[in-house]
N, C-alpha and C. Protein backbone atom coordinates (compact mmCIF):
# COMPACT_ATOMS: atom_id res chain seq x y z
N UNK A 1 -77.81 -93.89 82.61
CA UNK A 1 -76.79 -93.72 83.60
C UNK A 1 -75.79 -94.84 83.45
N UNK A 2 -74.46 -94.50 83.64
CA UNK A 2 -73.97 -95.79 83.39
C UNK A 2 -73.23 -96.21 84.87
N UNK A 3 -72.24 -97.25 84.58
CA UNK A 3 -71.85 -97.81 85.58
C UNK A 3 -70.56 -97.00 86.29
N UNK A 4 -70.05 -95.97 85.57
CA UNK A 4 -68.90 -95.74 86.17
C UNK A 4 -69.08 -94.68 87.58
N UNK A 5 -68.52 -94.70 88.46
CA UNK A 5 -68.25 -93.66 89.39
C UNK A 5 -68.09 -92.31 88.75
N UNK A 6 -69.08 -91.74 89.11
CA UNK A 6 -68.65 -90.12 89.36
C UNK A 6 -67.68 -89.36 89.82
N UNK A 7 -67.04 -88.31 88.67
CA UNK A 7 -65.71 -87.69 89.27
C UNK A 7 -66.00 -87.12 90.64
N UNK A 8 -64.85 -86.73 91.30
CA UNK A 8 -65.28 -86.45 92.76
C UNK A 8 -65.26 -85.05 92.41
N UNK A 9 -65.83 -84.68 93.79
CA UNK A 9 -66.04 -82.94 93.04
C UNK A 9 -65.48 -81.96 94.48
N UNK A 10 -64.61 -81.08 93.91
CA UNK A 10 -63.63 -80.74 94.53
C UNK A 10 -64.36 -79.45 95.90
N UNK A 11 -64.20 -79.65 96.84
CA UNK A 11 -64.67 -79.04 97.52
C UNK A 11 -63.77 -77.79 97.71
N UNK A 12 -64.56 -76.57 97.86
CA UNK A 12 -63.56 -75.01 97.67
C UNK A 12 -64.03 -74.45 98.98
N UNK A 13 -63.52 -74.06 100.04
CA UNK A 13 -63.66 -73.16 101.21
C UNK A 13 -62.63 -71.56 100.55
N UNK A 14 -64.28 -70.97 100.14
CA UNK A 14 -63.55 -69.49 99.85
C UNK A 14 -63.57 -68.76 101.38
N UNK A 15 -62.04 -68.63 101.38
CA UNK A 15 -62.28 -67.53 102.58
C UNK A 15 -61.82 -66.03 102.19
N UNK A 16 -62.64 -65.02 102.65
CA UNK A 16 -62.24 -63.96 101.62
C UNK A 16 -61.69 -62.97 103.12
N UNK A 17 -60.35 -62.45 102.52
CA UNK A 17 -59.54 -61.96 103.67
C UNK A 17 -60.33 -60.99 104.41
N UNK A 18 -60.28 -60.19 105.78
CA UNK A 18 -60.79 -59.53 105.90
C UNK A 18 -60.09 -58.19 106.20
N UNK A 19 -60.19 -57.40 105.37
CA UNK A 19 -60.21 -55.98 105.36
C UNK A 19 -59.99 -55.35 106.83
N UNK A 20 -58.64 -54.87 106.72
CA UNK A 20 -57.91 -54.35 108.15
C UNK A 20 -58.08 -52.99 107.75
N UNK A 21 -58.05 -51.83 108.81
CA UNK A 21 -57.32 -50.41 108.61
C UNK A 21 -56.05 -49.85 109.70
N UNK A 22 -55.39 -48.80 109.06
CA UNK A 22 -54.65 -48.74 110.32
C UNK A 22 -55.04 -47.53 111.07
N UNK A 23 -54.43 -46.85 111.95
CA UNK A 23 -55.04 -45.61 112.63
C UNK A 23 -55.43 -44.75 112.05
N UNK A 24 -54.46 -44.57 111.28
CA UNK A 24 -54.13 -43.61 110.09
C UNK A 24 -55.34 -43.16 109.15
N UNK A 25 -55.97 -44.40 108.77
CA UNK A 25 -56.83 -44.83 107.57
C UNK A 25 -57.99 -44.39 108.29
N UNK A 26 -57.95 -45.10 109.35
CA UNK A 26 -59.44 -44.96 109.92
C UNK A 26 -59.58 -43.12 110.06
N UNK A 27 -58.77 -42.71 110.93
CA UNK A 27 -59.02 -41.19 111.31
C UNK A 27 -59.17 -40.48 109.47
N UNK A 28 -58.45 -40.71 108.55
CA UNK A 28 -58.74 -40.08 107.27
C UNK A 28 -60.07 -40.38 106.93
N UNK A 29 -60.21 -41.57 106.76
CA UNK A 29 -61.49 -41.75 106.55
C UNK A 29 -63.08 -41.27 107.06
N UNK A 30 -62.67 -40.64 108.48
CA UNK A 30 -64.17 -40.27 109.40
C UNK A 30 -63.32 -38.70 109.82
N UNK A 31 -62.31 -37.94 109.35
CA UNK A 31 -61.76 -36.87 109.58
C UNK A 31 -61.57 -36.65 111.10
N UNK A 32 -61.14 -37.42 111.75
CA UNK A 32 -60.71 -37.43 113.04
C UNK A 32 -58.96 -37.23 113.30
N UNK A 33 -58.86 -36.99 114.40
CA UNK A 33 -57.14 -37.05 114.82
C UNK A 33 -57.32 -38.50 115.54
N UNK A 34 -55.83 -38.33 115.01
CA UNK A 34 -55.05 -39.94 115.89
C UNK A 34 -55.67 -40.18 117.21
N UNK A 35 -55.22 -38.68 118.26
CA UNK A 35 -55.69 -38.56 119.18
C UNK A 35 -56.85 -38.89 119.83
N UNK A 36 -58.11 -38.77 118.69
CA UNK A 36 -59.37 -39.18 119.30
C UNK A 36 -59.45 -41.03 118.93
N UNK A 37 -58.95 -41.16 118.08
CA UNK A 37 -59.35 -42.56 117.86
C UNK A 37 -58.22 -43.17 119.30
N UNK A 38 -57.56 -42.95 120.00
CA UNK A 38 -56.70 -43.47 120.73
C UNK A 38 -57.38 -43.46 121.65
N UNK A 39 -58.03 -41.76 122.31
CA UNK A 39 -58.57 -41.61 123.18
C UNK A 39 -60.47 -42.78 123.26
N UNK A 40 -60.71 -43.24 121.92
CA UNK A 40 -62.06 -43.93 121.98
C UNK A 40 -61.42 -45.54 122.04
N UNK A 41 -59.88 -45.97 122.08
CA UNK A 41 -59.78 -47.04 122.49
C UNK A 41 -59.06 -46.85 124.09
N UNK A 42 -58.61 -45.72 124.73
CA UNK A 42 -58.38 -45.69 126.03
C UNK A 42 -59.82 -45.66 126.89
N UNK A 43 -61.02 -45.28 126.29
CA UNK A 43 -62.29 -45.54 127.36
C UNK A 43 -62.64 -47.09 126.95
N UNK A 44 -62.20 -47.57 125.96
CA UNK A 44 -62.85 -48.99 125.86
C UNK A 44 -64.08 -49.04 124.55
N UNK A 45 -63.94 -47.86 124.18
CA UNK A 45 -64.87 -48.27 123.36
C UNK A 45 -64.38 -48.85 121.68
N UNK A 46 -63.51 -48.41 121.48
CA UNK A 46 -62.92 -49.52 120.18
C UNK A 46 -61.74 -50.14 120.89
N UNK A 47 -61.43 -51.41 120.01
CA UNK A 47 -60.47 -52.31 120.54
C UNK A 47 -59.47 -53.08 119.51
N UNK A 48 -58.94 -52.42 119.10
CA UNK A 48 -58.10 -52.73 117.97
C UNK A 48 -56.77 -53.94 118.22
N UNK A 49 -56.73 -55.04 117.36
CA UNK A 49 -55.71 -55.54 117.47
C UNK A 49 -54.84 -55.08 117.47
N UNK A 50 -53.64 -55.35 118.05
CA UNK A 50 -52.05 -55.07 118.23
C UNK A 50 -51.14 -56.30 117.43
N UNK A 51 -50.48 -55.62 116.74
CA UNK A 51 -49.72 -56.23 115.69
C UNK A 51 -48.57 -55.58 116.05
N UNK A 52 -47.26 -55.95 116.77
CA UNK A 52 -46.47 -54.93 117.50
C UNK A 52 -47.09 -53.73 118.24
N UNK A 53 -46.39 -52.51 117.69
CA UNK A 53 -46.66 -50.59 118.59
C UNK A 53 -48.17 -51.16 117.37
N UNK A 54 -48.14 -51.65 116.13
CA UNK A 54 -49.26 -50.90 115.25
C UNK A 54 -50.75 -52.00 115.81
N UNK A 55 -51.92 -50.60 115.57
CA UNK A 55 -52.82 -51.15 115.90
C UNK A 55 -53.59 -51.82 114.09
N UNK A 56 -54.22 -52.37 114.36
CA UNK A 56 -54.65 -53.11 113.49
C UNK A 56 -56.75 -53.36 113.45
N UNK A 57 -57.47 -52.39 113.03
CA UNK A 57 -58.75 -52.13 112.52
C UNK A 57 -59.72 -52.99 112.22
N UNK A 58 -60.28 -54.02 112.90
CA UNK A 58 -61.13 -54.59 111.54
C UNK A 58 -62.21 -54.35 111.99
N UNK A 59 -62.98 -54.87 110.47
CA UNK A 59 -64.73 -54.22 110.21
C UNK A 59 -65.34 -53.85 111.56
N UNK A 60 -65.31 -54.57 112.58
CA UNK A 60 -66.08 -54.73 113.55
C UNK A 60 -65.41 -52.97 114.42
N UNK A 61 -64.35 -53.00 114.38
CA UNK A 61 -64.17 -51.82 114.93
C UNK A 61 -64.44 -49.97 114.03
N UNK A 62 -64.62 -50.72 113.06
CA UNK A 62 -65.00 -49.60 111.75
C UNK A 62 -66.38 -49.10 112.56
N UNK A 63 -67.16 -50.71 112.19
CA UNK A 63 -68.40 -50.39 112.43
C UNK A 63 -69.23 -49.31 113.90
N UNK A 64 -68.18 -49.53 114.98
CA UNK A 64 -68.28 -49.30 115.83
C UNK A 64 -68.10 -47.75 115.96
N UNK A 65 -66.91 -47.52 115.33
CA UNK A 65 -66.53 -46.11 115.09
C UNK A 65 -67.96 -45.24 114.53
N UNK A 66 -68.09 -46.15 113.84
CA UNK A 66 -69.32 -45.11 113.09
C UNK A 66 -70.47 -45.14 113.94
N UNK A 67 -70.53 -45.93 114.40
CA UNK A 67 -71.88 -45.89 115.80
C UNK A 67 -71.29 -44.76 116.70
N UNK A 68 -70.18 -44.77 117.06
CA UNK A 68 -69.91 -43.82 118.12
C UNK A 68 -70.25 -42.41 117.59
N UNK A 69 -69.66 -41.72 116.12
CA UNK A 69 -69.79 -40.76 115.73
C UNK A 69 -71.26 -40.57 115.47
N UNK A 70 -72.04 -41.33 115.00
CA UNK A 70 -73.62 -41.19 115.05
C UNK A 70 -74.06 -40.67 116.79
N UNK A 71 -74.00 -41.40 117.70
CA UNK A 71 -74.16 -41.20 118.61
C UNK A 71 -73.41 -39.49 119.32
N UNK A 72 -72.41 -39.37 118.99
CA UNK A 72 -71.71 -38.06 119.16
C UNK A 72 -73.16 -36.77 118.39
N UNK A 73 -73.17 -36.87 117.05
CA UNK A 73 -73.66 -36.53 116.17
C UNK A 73 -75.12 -36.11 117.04
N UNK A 74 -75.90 -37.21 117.51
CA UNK A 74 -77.08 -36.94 118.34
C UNK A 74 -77.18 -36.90 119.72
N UNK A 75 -75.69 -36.43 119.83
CA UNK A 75 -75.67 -35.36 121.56
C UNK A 75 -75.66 -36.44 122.38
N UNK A 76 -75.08 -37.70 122.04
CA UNK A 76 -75.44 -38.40 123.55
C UNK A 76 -73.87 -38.02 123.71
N UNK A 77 -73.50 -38.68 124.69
CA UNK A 77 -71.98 -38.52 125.64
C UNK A 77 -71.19 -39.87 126.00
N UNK A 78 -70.22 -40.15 125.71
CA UNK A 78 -69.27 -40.82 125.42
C UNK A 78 -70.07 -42.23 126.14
N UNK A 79 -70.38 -41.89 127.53
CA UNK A 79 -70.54 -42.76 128.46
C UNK A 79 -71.80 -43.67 128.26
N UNK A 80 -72.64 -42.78 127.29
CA UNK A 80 -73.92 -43.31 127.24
C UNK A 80 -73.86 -44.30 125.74
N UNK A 81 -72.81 -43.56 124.92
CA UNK A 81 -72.86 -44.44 123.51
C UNK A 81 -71.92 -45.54 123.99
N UNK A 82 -71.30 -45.77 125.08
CA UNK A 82 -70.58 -47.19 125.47
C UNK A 82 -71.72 -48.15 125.54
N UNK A 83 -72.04 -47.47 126.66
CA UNK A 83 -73.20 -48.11 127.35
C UNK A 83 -74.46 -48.96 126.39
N UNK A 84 -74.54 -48.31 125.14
CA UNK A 84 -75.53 -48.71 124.16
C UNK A 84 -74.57 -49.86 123.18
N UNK A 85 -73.33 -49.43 122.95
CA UNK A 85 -72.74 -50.00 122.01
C UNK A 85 -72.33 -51.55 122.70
N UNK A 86 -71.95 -50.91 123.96
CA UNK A 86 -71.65 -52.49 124.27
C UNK A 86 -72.47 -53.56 125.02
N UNK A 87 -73.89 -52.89 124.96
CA UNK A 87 -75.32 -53.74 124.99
C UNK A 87 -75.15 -54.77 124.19
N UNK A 88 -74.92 -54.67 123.01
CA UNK A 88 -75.24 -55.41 121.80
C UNK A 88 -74.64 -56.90 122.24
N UNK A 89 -73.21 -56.68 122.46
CA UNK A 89 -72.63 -58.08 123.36
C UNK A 89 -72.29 -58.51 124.68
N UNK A 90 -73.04 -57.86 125.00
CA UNK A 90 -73.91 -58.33 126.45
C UNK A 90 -75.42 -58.21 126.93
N UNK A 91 -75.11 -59.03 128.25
CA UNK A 91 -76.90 -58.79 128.41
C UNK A 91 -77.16 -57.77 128.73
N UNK A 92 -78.56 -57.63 128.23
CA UNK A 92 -79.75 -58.07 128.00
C UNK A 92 -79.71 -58.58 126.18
N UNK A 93 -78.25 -58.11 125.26
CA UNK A 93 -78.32 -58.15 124.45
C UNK A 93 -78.90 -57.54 123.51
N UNK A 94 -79.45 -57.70 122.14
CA UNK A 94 -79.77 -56.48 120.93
C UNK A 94 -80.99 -56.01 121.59
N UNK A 95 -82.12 -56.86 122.09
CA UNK A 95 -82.92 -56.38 122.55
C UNK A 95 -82.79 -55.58 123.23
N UNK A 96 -82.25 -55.95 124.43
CA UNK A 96 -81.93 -55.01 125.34
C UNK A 96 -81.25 -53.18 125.11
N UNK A 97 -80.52 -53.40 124.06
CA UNK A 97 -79.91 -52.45 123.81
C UNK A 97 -80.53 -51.93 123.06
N UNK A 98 -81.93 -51.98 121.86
CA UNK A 98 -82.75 -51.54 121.45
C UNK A 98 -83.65 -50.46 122.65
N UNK A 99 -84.04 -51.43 123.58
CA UNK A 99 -85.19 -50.95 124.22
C UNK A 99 -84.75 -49.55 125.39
N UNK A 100 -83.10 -49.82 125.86
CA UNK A 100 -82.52 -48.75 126.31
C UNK A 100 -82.24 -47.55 124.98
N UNK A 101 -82.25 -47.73 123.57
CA UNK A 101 -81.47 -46.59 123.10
C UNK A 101 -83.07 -46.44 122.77
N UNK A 102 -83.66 -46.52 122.68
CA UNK A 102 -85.58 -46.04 122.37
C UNK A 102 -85.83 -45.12 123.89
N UNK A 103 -85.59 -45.85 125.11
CA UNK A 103 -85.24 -44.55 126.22
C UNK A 103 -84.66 -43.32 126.14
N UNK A 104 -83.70 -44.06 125.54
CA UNK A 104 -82.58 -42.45 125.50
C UNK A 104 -82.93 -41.50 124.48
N UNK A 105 -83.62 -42.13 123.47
CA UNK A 105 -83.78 -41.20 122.29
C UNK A 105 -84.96 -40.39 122.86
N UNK A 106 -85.96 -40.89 123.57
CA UNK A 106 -87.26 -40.13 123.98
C UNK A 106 -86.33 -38.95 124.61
N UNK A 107 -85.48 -39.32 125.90
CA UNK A 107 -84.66 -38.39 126.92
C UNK A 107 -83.90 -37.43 125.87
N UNK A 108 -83.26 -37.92 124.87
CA UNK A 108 -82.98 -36.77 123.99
C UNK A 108 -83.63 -35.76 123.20
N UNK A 109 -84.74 -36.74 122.75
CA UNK A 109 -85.71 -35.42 121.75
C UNK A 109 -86.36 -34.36 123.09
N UNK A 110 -86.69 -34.82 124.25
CA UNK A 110 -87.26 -34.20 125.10
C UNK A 110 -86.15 -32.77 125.46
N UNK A 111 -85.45 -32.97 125.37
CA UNK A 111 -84.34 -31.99 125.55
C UNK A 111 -84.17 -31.26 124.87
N UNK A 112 -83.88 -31.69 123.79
CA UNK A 112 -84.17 -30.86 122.21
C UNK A 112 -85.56 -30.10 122.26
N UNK A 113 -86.36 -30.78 122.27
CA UNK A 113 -87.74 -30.02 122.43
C UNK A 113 -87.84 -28.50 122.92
N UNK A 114 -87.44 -28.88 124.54
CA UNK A 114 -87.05 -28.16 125.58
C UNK A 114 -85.79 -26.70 124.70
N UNK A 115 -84.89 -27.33 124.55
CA UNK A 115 -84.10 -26.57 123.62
C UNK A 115 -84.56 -25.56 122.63
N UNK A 116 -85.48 -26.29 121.86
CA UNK A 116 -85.94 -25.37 120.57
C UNK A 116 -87.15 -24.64 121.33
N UNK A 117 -87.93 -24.54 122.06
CA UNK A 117 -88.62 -23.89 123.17
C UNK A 117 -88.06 -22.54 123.44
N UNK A 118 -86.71 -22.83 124.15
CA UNK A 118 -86.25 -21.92 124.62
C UNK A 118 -85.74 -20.95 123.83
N UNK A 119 -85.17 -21.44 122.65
CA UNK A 119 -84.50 -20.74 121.46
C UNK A 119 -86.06 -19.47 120.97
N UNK A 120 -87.07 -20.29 120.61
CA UNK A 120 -88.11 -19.77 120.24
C UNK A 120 -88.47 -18.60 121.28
N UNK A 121 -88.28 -18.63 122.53
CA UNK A 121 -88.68 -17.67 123.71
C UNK A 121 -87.68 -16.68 123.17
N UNK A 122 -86.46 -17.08 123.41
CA UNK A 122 -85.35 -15.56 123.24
C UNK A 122 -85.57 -15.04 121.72
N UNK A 123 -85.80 -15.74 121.32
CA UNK A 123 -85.84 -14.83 119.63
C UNK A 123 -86.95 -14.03 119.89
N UNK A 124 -88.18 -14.26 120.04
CA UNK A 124 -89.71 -13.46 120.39
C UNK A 124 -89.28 -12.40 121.45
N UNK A 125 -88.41 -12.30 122.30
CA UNK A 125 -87.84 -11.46 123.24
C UNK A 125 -86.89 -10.41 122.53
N UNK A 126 -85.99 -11.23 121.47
CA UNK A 126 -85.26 -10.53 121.06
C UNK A 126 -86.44 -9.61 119.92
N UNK A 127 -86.92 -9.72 119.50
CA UNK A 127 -88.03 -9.53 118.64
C UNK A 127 -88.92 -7.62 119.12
N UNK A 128 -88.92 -8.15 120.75
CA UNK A 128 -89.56 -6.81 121.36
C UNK A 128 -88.40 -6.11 121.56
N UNK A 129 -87.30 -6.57 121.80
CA UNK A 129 -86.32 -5.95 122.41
C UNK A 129 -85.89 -4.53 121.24
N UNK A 130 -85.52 -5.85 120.15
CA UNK A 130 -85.35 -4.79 118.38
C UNK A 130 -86.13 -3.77 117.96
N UNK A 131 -87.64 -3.83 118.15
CA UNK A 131 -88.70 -3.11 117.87
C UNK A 131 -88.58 -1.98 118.84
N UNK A 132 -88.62 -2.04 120.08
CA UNK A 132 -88.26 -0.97 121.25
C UNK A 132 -86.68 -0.16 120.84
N UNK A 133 -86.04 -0.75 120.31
CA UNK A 133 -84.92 -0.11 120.12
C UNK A 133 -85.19 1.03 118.99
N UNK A 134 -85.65 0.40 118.15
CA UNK A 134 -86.04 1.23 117.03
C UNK A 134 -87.05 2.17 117.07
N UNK A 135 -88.21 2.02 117.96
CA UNK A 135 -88.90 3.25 118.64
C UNK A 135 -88.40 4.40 119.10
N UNK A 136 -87.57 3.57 119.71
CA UNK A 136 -86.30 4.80 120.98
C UNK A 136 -85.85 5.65 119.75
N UNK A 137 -84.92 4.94 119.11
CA UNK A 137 -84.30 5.50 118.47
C UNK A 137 -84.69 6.37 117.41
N UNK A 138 -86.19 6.40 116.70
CA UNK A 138 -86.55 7.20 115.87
C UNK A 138 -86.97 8.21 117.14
N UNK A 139 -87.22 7.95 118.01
CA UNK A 139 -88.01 9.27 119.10
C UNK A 139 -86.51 10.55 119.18
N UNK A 140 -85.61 9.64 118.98
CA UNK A 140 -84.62 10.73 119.55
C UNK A 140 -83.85 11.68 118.40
């Protein structure tokens, strides 16, 4: 080793930009109208920066979007995917918002259940109904 000082060594803070969308982008991207993405930041549930009239997207509201449409997707209702989504940053927090959407999912499959039940009843109905028709109808 010798005596001289070591070059100094240049310290680098990579900051890597973050990825905006605009209304536009977002609704192309998840096949939505303007309209609904406006209407999911008039209940509060996305919150897009304002950069002038233009709104301005980032990840965090992407991400959100896609929670909402999942949630759409498995029949809950606007009020209830708030309610879950915006657990996460508030209390009770992730937990919390885990242990309510594990509620809701039971309350949903139970419905569904209920649902495919009923579907199963009218088809077996429809079933006698077809067969009687076709009795009739060869009798006559």
């Amino acid at each position: 080793m010798t005596g001289r000082p070591s070059a100094p060594v240049a310290e680098h803070t990579w900051t890597v930009a973050e990825h905006t969308w605009t209304i536009a982008e977002l609704a192309e991207e998840h096949s939505l109208t303007l309209r609904t993405l406006r209407h999911y930041e008039d209940v509060g549930l996305l919150a897009p920066q304002r950069c002038g009239t233009t709104r301005v997207f980032h990840n965090r509201d992407r991400i959100r979007l896609a929670l909402i449409l999942r949630g759409k997707r498995l029949g809950f209702s606007l009020e209830e995917i708030s309610r879950i989504v915006n657990m996460y940053d508030e209390q009770p927090g992730e937990a919390g918002q885990l242990a309510y959407l594990l509620d809701q999912i039971a309350v949903r499959r139970a419905e569904l259940e209920q649902r495919r039940r009923d579907i199963e009843d009218t088809l077996a109905e429809l079933d006698v109904v077809e067969r009687r028709c076709h009795e009739h109808l060869a009798a006559l």
